[in-house]
C-alpha atoms as a PDB file:
ATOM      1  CA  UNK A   1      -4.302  -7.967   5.298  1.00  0.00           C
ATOM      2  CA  UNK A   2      -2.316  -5.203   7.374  1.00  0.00           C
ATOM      3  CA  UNK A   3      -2.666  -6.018  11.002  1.00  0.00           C
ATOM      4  CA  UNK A   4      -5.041  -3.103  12.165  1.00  0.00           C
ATOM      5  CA  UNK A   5      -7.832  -5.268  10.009  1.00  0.00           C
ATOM      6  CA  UNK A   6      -7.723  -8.291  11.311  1.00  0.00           C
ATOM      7  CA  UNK A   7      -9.571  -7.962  14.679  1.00  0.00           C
ATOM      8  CA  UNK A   8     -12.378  -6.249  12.869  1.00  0.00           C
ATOM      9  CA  UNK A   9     -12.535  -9.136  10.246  1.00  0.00           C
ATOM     10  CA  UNK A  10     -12.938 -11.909  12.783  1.00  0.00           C
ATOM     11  CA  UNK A  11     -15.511  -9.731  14.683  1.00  0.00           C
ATOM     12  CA  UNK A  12     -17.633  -9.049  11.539  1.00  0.00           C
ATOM     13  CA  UNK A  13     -17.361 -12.782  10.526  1.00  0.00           C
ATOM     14  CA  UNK A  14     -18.608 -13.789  14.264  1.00  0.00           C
ATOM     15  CA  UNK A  15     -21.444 -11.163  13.758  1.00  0.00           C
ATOM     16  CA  UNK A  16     -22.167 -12.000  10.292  1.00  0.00           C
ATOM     17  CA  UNK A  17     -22.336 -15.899  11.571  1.00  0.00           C
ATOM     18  CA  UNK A  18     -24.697 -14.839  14.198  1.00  0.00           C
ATOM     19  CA  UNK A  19     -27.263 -13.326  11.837  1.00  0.00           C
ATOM     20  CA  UNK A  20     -27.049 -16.107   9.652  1.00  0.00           C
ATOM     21  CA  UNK A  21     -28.233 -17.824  12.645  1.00  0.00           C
ATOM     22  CA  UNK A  22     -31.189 -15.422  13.055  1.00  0.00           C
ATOM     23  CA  UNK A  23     -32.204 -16.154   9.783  1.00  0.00           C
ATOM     24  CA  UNK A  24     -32.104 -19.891  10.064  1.00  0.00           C
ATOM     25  CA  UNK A  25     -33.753 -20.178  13.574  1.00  0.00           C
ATOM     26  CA  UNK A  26     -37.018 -17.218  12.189  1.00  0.00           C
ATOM     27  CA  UNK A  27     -36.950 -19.419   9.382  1.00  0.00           C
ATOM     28  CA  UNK A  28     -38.062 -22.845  11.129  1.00  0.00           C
ATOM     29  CA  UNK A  29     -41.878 -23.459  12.371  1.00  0.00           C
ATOM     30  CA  UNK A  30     -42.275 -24.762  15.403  1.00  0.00           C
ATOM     31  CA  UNK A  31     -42.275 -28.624  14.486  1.00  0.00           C
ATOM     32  CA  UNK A  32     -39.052 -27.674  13.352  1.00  0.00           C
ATOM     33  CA  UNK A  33     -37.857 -26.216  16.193  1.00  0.00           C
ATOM     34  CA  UNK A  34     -38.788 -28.999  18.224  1.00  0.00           C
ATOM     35  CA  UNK A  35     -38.104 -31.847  16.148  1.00  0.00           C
ATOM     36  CA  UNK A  36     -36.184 -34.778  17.922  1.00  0.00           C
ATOM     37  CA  UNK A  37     -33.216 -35.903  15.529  1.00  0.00           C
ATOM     38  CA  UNK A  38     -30.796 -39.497  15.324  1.00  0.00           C
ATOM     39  CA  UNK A  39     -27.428 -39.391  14.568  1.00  0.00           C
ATOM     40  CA  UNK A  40     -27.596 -39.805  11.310  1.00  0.00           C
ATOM     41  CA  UNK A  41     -30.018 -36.818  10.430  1.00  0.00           C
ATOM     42  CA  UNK A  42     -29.633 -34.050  13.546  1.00  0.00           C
ATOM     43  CA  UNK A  43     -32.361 -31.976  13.729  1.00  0.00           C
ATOM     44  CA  UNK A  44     -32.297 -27.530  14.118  1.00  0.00           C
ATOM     45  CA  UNK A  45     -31.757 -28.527  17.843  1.00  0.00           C
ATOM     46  CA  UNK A  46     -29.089 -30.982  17.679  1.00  0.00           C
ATOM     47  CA  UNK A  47     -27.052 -28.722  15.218  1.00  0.00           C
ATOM     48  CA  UNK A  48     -27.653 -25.478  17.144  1.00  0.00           C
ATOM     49  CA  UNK A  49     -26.542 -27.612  20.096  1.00  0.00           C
ATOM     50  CA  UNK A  50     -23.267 -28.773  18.486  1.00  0.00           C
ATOM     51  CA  UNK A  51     -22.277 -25.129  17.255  1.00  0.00           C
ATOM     52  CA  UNK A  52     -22.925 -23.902  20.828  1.00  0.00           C
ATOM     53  CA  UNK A  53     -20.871 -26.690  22.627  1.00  0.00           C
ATOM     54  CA  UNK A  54     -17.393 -25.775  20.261  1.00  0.00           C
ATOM     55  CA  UNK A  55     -17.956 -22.270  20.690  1.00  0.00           C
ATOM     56  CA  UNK A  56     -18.156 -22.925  24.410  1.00  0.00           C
ATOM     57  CA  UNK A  57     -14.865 -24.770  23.605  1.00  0.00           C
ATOM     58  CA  UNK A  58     -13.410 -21.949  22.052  1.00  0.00           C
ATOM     59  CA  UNK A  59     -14.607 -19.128  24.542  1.00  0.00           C
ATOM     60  CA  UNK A  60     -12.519 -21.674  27.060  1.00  0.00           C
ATOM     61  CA  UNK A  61      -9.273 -21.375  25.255  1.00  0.00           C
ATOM     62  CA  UNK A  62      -9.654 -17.622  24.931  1.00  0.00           C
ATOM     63  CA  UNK A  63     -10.594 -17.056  28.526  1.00  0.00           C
ATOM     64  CA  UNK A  64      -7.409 -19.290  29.357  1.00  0.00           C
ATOM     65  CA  UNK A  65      -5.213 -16.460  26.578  1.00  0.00           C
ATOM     66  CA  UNK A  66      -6.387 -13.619  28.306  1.00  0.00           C
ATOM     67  CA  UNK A  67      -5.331 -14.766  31.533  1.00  0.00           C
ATOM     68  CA  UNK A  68      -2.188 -16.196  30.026  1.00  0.00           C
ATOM     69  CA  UNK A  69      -2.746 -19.791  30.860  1.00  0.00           C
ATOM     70  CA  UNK A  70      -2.724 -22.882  28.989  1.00  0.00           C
ATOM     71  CA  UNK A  71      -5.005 -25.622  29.146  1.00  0.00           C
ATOM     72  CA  UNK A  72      -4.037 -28.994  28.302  1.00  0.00           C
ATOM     73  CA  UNK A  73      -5.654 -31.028  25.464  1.00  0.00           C
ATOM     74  CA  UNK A  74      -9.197 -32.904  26.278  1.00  0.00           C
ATOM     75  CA  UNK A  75      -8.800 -36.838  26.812  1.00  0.00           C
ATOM     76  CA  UNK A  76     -11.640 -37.019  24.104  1.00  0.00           C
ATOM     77  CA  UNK A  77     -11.084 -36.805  20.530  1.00  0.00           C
ATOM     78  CA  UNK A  78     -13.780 -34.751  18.588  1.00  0.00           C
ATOM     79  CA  UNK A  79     -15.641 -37.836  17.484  1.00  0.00           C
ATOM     80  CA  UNK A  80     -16.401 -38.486  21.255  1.00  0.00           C
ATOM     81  CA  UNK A  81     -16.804 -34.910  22.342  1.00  0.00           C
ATOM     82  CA  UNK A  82     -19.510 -34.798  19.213  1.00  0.00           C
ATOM     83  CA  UNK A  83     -21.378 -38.163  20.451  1.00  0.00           C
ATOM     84  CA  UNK A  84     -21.612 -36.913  23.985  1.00  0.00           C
ATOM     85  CA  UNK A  85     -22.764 -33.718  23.238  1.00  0.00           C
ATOM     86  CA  UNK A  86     -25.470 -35.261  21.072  1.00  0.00           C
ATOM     87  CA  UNK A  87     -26.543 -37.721  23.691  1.00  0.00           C
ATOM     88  CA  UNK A  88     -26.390 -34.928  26.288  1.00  0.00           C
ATOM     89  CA  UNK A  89     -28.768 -31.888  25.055  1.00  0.00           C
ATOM     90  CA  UNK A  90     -30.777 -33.673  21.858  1.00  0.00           C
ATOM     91  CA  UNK A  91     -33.719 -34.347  24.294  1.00  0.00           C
ATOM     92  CA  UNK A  92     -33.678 -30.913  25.983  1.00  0.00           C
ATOM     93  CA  UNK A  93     -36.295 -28.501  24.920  1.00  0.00           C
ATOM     94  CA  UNK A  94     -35.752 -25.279  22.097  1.00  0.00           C
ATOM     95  CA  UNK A  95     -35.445 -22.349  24.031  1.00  0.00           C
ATOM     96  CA  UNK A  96     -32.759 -23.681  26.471  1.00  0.00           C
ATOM     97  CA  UNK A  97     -31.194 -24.713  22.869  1.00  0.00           C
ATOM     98  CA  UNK A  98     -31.521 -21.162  21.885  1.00  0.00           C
ATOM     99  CA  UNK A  99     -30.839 -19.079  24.432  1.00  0.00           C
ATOM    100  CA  UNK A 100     -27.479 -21.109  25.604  1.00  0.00           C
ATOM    101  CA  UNK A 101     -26.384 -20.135  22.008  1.00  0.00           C
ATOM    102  CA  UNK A 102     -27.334 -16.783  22.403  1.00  0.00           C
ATOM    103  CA  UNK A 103     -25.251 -16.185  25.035  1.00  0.00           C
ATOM    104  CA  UNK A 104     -22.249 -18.247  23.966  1.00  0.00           C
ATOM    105  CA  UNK A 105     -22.161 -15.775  20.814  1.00  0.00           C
ATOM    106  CA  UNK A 106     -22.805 -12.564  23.104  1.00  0.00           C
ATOM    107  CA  UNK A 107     -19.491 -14.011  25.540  1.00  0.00           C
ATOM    108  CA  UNK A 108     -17.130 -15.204  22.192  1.00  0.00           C
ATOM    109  CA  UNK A 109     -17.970 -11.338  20.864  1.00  0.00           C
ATOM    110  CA  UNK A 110     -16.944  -9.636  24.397  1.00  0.00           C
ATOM    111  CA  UNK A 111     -13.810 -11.961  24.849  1.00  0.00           C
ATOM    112  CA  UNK A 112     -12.661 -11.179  20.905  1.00  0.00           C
ATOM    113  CA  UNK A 113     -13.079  -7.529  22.064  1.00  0.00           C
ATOM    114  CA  UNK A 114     -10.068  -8.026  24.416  1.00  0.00           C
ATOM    115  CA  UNK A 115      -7.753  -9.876  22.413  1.00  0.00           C
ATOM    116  CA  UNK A 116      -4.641  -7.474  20.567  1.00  0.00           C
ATOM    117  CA  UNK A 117      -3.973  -7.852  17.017  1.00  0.00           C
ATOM    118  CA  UNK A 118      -0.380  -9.702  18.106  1.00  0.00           C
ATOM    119  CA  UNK A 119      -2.677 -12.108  19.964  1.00  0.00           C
ATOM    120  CA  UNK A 120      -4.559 -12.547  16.470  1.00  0.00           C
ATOM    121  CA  UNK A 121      -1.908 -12.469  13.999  1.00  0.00           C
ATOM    122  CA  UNK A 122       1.274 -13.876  15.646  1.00  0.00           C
ATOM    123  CA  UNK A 123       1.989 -17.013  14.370  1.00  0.00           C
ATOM    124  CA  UNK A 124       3.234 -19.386  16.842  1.00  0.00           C
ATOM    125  CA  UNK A 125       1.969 -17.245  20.060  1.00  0.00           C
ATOM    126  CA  UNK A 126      -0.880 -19.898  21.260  1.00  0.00           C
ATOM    127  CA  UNK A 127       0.910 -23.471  20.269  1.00  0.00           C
ATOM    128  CA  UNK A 128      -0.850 -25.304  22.707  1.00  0.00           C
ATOM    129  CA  UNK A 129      -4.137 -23.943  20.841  1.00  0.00           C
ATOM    130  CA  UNK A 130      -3.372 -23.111  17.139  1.00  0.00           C
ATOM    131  CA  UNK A 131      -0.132 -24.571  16.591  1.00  0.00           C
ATOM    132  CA  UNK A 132       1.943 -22.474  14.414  1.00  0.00           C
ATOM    133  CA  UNK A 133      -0.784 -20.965  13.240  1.00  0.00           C
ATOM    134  CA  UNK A 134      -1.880 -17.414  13.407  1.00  0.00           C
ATOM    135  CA  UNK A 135      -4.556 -17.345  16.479  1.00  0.00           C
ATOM    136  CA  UNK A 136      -7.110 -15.904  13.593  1.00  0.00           C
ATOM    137  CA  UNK A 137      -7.534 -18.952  11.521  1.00  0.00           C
ATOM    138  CA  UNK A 138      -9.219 -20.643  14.635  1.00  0.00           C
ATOM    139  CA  UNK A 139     -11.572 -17.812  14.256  1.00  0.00           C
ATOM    140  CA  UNK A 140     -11.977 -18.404  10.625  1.00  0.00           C
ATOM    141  CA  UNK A 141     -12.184 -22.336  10.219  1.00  0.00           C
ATOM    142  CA  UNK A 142     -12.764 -24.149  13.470  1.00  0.00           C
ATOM    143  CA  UNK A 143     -15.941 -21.972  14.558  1.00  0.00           C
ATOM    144  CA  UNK A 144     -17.160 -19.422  11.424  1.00  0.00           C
ATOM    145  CA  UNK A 145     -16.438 -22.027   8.633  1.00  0.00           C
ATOM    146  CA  UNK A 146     -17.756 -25.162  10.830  1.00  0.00           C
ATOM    147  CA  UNK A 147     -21.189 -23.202  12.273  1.00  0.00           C
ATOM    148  CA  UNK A 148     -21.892 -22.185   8.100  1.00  0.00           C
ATOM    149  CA  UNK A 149     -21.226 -25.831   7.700  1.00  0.00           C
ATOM    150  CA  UNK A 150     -23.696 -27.142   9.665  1.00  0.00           C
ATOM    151  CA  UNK A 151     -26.269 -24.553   8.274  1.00  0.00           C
ATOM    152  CA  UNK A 152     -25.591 -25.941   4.654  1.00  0.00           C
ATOM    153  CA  UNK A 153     -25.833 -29.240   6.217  1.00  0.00           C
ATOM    154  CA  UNK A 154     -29.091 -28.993   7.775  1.00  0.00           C
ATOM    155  CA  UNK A 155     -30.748 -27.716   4.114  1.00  0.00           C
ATOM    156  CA  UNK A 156     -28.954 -30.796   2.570  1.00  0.00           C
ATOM    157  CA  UNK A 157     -30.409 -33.543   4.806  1.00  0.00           C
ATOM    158  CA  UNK A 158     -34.161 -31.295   4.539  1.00  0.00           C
ATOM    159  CA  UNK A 159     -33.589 -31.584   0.456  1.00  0.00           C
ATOM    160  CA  UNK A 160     -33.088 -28.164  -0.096  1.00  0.00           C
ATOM    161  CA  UNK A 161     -29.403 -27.840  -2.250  1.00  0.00           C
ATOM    162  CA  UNK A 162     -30.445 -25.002  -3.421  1.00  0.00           C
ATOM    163  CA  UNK A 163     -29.847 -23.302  -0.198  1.00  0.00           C
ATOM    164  CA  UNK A 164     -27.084 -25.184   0.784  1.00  0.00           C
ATOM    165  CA  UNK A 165     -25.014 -24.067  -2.021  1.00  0.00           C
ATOM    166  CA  UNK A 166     -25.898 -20.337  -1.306  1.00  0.00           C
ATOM    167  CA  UNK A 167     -24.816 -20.893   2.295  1.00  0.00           C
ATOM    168  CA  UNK A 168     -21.595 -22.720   1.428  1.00  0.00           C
ATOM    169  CA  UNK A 169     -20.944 -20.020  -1.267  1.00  0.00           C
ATOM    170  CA  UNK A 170     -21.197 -17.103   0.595  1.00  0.00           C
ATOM    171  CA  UNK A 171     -19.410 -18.426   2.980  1.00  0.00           C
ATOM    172  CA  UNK A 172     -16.571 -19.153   0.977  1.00  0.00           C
ATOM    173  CA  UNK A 173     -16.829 -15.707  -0.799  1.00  0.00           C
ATOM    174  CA  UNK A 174     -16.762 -13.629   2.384  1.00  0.00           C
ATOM    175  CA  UNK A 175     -13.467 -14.351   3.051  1.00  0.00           C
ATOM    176  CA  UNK A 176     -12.332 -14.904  -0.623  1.00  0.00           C
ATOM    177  CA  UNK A 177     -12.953 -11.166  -0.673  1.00  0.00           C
ATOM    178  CA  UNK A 178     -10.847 -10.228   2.100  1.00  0.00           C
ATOM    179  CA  UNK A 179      -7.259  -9.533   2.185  1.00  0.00           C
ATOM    180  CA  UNK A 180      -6.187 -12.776   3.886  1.00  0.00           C
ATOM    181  CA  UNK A 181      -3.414 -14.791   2.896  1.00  0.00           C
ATOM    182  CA  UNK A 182      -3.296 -16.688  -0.436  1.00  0.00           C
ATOM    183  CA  UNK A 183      -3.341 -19.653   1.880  1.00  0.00           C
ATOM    184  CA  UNK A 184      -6.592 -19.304   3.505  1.00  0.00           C
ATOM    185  CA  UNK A 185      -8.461 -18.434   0.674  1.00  0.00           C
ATOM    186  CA  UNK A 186      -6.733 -21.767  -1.034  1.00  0.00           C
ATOM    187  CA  UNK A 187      -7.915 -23.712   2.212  1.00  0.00           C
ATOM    188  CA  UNK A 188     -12.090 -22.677   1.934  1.00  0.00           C
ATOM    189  CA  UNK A 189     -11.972 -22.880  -1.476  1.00  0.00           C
ATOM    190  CA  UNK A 190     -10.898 -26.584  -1.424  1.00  0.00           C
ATOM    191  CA  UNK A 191     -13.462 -27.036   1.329  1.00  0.00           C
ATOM    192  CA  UNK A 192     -15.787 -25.438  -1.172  1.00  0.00           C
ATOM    193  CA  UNK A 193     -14.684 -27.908  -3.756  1.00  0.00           C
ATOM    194  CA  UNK A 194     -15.448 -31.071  -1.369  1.00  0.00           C
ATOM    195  CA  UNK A 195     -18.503 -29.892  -0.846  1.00  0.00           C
ATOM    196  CA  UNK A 196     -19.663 -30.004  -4.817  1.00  0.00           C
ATOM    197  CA  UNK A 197     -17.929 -32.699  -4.956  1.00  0.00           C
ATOM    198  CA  UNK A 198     -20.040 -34.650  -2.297  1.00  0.00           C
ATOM    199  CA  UNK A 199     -22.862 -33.560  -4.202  1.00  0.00           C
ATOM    200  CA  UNK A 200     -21.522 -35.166  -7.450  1.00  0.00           C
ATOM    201  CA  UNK A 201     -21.008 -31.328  -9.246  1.00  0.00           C
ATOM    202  CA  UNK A 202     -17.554 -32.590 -10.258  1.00  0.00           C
ATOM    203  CA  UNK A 203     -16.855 -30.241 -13.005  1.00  0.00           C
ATOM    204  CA  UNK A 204     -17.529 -27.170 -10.239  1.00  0.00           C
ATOM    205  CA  UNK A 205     -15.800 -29.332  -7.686  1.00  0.00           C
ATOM    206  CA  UNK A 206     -12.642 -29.616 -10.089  1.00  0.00           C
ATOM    207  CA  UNK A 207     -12.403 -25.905 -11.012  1.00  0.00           C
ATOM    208  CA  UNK A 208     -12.739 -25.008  -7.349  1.00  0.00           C
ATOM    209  CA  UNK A 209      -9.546 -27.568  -6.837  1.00  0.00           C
ATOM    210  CA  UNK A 210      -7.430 -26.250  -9.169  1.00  0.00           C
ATOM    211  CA  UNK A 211      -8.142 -22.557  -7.327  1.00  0.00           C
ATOM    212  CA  UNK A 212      -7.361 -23.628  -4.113  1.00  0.00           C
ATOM    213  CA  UNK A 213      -4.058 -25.799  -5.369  1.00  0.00           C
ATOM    214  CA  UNK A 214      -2.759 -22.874  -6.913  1.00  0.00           C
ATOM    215  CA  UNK A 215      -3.546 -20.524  -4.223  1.00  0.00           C
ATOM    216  CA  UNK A 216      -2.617 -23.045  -1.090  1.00  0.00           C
ATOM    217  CA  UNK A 217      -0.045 -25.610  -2.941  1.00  0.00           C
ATOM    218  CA  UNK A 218       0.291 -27.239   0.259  1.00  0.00           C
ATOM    219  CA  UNK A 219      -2.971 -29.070   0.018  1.00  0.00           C
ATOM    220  CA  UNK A 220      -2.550 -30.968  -3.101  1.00  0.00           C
ATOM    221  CA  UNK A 221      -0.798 -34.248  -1.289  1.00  0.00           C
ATOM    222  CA  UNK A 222      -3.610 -34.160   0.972  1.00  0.00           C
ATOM    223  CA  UNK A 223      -5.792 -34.076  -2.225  1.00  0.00           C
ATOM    224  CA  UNK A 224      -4.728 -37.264  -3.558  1.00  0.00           C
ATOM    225  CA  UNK A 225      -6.318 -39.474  -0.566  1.00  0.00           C
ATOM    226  CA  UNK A 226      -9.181 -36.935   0.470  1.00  0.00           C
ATOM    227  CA  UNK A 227     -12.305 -39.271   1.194  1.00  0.00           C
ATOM    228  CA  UNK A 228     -14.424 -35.970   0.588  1.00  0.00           C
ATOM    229  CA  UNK A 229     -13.200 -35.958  -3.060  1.00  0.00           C
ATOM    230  CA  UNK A 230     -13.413 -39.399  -4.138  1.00  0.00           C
ATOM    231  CA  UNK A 231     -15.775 -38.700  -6.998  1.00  0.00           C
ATOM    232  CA  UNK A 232     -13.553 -36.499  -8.611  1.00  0.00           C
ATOM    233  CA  UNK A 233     -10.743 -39.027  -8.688  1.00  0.00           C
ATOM    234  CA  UNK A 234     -12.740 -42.045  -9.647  1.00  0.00           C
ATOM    235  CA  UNK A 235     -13.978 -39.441 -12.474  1.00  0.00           C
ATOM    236  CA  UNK A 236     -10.231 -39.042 -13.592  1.00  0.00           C
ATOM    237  CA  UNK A 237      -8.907 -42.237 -13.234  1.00  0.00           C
END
């Protein structure tokens, strides 16, 4: 993708991920909204709640960038930071859900504003953030892939595939589309390809694979001990 593109591609996604929040909050009734979930099935709060708490994560690291700072890595490991974030806001009521999130994606838009495209596409320029990584692919996996995630996720555990798959597909295809490395589009198709194969689609999940192998070669040792792809190995052994 020449460089000029890519702040405009990671705004778009971070707009496009905010209507596809519209959409799922006007689609929920009011039980729904209100609902009290368990760990094991999270309810509209608990995953709105979760997406806002990593992009408050996120609009941390970038407010540390812009004032050319580094922050040093949390004591907790996700796992934890997930758990007490759970235990934290599950209770509290919808619209403090909703209009924290509101305003986390109204602060992550302004801050993106600022950024340069070196600051985006230099790999190596935030290590303490993104490793050697491009600052982009942050953008791209950790918060627009992840919030889609948990969109498709709350359709799965309400029995609706259906709508899961269109979530996870679109998702996949928006930046399939774009001219991002062969790398990237490798990595969300094979993310694409866990997902069918979680949902025991194995001959979609296995076409999907052998996209993303050839297009990100990289991932095909992590492949071969993938817990998220166990089906399709125990369907080729």
């Amino acid at each position: 993708m020449p460089v000029q593109l890519f702040k405009t591609f990671v705004l778009d996604l971070l707009q496009q991920g905010h209507r596809d929040e519209e959409t799922f909050v006007q689609g929920l009734n009011e039980t729904e909204r209100t609902a009290i979930g368990t760990w094991e099935i999270w309810s509209a709060k608990d995953h709105l709640a979760h997406r806002t708490f990593w992009r408050q994560d996120l609009i941390q690291k970038l407010t540390a960038i812009l004032q050319q700072q580094e922050l040093p890595s949390s004591e907790e490991d996700e796992e934890q930071l997930n758990a007490m974030t759970f235990k934290e806001k599950h209770q509290r009521p919808w619209p403090e859900i909703y209009a924290e999130s509101e305003q986390t994606y109204a602060k992550l838009i302004k801050l993106t504003e600022q950024l340069s495209e070196e600051d985006l596409t230099t790999p190596n320029r935030f290590p303490w953030f993104s490793g050697d990584r491009p600052l982009y692919t942050a953008f791209l996996g950790s918060c627009y892939e992840h919030e889609q995630e948990h969109l498709a996720q709350y359709y799965l555990d309400h029995h609706d595939l259906p709508r899961a798959i269109e979530i996870r597909e679109k998702c996949a295809s928006r930046v399939i589309q774009a001219e991002v490395p062969e790398w990237v589009k490798g990595s969300f198709l094979y993310n694409l390809a866990c997902f069918y194969a979680q949902q025991n689609q194995l001959e979609k999940a296995s076409t999907l694979l052998q996209k993303a192998l050839t297009l990100a070669p990289g991932l095909k040792e992590r492949s071969k001990s993938d817990p998220d792809l166990a089906a399709l190995r125990d369907q080729s052994a």
